[in-house]
PDB file of N, CA and C in Angstrom:
ATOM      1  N   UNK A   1     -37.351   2.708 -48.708  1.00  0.00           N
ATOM      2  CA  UNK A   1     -37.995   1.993 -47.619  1.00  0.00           C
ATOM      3  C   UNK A   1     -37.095   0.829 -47.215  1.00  0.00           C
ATOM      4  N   UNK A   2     -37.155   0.688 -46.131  1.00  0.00           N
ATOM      5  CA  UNK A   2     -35.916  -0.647 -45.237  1.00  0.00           C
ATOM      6  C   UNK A   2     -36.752  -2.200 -45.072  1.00  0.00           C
ATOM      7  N   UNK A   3     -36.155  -3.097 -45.306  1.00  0.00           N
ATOM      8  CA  UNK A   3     -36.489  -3.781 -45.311  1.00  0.00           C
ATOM      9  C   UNK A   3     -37.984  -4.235 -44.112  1.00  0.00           C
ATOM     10  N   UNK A   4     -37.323  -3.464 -42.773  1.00  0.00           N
ATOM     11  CA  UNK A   4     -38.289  -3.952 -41.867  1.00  0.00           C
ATOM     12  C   UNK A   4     -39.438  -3.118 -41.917  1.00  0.00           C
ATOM     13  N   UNK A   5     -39.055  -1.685 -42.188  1.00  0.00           N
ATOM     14  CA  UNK A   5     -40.360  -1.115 -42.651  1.00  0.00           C
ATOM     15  C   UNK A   5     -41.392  -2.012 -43.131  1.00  0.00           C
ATOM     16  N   UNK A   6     -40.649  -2.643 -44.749  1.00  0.00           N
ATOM     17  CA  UNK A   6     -41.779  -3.314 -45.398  1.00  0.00           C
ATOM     18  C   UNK A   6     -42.786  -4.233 -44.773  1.00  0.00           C
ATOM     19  N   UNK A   7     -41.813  -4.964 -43.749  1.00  0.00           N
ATOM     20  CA  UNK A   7     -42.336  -6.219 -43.102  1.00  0.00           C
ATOM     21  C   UNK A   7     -42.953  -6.221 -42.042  1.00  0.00           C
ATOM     22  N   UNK A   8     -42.890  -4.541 -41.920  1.00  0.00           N
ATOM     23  CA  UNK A   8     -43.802  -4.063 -40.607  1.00  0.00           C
ATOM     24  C   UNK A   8     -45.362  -3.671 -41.595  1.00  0.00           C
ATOM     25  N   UNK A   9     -45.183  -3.009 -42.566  1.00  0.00           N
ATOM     26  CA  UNK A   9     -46.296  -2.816 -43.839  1.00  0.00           C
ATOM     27  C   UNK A   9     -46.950  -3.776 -43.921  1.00  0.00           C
ATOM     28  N   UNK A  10     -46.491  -4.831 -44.264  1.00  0.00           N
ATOM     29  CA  UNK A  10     -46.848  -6.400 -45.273  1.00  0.00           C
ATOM     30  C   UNK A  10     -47.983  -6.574 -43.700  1.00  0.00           C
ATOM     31  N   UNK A  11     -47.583  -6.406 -42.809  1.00  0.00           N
ATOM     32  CA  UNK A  11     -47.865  -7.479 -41.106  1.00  0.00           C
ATOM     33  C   UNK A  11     -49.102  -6.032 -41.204  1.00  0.00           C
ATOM     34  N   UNK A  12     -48.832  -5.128 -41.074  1.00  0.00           N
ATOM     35  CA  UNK A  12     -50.535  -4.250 -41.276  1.00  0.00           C
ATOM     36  C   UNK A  12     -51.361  -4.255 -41.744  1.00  0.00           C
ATOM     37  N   UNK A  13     -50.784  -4.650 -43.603  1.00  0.00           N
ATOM     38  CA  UNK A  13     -51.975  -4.920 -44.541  1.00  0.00           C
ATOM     39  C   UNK A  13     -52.846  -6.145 -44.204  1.00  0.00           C
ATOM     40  N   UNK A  14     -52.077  -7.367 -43.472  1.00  0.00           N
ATOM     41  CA  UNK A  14     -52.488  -8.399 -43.490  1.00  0.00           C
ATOM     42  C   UNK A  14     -53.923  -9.066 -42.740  1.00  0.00           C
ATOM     43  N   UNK A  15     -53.253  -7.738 -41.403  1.00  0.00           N
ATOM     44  CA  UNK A  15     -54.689  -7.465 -40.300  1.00  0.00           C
ATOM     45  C   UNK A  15     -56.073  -7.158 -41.005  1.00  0.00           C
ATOM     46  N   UNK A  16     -55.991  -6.389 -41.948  1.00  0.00           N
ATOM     47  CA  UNK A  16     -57.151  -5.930 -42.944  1.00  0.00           C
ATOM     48  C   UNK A  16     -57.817  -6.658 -43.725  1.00  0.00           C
ATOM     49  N   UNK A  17     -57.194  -8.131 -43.737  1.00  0.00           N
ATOM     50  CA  UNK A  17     -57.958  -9.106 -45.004  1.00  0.00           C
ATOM     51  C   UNK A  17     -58.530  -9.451 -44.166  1.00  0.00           C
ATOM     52  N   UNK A  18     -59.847  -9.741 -45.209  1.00  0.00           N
ATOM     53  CA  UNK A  18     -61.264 -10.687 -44.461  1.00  0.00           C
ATOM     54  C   UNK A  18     -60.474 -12.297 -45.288  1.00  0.00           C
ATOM     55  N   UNK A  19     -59.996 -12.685 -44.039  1.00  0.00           N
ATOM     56  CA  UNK A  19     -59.462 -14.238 -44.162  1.00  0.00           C
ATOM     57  C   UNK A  19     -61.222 -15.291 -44.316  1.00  0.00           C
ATOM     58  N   UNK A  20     -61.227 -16.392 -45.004  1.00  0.00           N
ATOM     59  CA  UNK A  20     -62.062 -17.139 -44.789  1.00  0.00           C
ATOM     60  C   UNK A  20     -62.585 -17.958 -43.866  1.00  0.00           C
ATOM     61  N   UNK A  21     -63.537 -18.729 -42.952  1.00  0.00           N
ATOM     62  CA  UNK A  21     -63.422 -19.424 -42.004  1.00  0.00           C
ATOM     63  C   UNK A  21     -63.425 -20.946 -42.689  1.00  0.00           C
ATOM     64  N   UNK A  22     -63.100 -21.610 -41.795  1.00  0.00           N
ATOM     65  CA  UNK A  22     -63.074 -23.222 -41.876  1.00  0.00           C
ATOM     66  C   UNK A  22     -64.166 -23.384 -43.228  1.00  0.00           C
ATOM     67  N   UNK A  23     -64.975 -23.279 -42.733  1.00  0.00           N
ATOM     68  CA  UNK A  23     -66.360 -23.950 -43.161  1.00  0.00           C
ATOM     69  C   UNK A  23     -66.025 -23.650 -44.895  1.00  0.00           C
ATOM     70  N   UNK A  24     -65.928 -21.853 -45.217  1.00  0.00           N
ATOM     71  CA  UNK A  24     -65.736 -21.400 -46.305  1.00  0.00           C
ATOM     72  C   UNK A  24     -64.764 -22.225 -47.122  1.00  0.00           C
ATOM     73  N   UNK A  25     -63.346 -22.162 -46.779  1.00  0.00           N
ATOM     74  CA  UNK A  25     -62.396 -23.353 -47.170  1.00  0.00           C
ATOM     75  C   UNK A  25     -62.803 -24.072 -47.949  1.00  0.00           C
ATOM     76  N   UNK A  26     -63.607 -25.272 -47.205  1.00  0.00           N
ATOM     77  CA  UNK A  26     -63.650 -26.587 -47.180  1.00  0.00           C
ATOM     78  C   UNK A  26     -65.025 -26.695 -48.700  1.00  0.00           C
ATOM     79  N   UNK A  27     -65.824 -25.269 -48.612  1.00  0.00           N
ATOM     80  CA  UNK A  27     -66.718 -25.252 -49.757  1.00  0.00           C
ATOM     81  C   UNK A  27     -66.002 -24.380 -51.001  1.00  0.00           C
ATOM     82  N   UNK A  28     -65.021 -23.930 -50.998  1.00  0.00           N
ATOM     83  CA  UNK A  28     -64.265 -23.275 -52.102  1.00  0.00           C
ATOM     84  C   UNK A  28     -63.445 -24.390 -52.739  1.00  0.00           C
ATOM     85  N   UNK A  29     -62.757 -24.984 -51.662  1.00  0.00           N
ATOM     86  CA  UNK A  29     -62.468 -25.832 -52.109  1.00  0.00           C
ATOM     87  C   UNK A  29     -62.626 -27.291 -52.654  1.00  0.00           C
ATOM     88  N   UNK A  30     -63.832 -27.567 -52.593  1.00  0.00           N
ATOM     89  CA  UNK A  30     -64.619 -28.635 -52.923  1.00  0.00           C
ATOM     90  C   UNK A  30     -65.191 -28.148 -54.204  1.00  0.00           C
ATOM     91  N   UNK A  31     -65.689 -27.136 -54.306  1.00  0.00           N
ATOM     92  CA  UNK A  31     -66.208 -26.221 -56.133  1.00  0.00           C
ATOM     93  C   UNK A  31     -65.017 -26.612 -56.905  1.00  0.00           C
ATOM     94  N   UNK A  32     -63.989 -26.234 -56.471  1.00  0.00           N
ATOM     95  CA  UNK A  32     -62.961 -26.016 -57.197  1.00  0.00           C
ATOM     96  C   UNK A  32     -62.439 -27.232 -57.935  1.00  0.00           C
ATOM     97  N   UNK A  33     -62.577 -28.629 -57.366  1.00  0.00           N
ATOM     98  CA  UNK A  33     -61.926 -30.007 -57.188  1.00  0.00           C
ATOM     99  C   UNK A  33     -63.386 -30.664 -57.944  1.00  0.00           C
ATOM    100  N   UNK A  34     -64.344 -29.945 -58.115  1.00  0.00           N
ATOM    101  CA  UNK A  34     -65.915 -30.706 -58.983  1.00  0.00           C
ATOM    102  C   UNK A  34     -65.463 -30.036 -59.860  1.00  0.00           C
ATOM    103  N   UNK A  35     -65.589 -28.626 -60.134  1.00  0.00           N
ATOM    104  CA  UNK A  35     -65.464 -28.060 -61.926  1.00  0.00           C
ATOM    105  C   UNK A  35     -64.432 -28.410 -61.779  1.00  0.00           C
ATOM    106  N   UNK A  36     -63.136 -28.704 -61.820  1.00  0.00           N
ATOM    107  CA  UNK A  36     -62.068 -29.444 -62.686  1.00  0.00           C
ATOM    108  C   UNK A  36     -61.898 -30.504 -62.726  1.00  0.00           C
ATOM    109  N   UNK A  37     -63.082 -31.743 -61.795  1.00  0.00           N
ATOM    110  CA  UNK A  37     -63.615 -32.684 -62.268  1.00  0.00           C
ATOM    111  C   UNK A  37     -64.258 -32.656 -63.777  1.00  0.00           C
ATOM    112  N   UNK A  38     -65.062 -32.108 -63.857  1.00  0.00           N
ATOM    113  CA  UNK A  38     -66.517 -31.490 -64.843  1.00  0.00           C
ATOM    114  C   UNK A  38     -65.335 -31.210 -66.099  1.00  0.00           C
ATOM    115  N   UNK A  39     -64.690 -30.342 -65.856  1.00  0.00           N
ATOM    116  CA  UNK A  39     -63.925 -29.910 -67.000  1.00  0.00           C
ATOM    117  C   UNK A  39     -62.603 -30.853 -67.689  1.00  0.00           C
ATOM    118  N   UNK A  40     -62.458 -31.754 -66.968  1.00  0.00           N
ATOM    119  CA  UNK A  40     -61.534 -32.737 -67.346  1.00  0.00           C
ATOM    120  C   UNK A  40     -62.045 -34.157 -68.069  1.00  0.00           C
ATOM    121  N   UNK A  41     -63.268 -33.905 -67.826  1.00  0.00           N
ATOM    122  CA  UNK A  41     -64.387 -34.829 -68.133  1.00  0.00           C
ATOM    123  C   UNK A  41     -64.749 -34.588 -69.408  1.00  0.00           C
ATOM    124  N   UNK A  42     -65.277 -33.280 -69.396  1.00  0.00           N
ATOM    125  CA  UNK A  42     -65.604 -32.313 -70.472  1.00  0.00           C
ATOM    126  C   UNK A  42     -64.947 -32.493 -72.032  1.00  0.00           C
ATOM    127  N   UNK A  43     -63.442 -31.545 -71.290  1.00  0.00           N
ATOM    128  CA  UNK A  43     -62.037 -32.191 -72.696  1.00  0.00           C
ATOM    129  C   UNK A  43     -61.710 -33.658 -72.762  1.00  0.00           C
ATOM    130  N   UNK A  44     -61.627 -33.820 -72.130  1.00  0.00           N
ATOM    131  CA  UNK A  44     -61.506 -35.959 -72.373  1.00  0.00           C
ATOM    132  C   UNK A  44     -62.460 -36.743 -73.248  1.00  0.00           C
ATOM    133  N   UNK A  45     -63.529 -36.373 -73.250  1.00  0.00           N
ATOM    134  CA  UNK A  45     -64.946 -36.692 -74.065  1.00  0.00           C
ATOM    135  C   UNK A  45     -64.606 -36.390 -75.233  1.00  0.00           C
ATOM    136  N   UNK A  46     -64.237 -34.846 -75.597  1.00  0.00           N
ATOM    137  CA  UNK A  46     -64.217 -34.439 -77.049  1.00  0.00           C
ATOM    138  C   UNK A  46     -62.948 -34.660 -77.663  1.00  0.00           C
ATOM    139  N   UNK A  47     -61.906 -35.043 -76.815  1.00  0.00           N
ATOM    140  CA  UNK A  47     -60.791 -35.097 -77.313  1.00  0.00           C
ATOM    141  C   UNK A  47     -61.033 -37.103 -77.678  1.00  0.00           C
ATOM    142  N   UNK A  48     -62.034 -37.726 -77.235  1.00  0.00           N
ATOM    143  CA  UNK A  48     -61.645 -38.934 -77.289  1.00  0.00           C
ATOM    144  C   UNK A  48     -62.671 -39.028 -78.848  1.00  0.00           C
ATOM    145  N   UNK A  49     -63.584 -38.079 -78.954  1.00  0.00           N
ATOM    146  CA  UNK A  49     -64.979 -38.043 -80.443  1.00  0.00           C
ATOM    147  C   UNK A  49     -63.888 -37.685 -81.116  1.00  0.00           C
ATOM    148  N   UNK A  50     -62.972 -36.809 -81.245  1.00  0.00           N
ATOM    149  CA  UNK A  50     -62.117 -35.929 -82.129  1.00  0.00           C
ATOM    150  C   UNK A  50     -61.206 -37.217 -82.571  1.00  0.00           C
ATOM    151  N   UNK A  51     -60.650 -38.265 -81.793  1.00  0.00           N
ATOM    152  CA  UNK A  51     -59.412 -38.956 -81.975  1.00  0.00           C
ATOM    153  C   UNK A  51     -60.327 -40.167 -82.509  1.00  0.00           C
ATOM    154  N   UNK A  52     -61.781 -40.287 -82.196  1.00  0.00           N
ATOM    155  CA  UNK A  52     -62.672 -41.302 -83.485  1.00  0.00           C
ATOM    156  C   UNK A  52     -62.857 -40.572 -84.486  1.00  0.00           C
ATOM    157  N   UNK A  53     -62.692 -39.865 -84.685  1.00  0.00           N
ATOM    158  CA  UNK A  53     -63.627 -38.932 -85.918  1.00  0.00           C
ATOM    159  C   UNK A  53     -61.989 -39.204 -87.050  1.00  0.00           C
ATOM    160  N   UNK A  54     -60.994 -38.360 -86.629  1.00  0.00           N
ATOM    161  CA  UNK A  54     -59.360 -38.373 -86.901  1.00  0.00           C
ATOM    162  C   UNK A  54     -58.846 -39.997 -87.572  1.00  0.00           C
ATOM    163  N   UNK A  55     -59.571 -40.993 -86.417  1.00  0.00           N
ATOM    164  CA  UNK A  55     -59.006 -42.386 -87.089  1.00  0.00           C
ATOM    165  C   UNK A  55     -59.773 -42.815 -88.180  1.00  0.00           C
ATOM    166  N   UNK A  56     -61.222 -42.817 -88.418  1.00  0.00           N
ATOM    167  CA  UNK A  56     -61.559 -43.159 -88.931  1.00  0.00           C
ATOM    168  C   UNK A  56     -61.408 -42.030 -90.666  1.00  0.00           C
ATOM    169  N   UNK A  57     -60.798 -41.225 -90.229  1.00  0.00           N
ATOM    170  CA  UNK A  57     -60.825 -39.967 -91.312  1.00  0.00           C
ATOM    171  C   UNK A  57     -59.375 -40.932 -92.367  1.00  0.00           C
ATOM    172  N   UNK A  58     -58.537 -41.151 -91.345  1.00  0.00           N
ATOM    173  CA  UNK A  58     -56.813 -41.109 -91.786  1.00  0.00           C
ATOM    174  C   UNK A  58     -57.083 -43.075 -92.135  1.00  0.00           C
ATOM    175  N   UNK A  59     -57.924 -44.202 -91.855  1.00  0.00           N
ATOM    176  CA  UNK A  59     -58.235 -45.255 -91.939  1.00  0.00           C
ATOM    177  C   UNK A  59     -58.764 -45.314 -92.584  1.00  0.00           C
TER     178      UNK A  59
END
């Protein structure tokens, strides 16, 4: 297959995706930016009980 073939392929498949609208975006991406809020929160908490638990173990 030739290069432009492909890039004539790639430009067909592309017509076929259900792209997201604005709106969708802006709520995928807002989930995304809270749980790795949530989850950074999450490990930070236990990593900060773990590093009391650790000092007072090795103290």
């Amino acid at each position: 297959m030739s290069l432009g073939g492909y890039i004539r392929d790639t430009k067909g498949e592309l017509k076929h995706v259900s792209w997201p609208t604005k709106r969708q975006s802006i709520v995928f991406t807002a989930i995304v930016v809270a749980v790795s809020i949530i989850v950074a929160a999450y490990l930070g908490l236990f990593d900060f009980i773990f590093s009391l638990i650790l000092e007072n173990i090795i103290l």
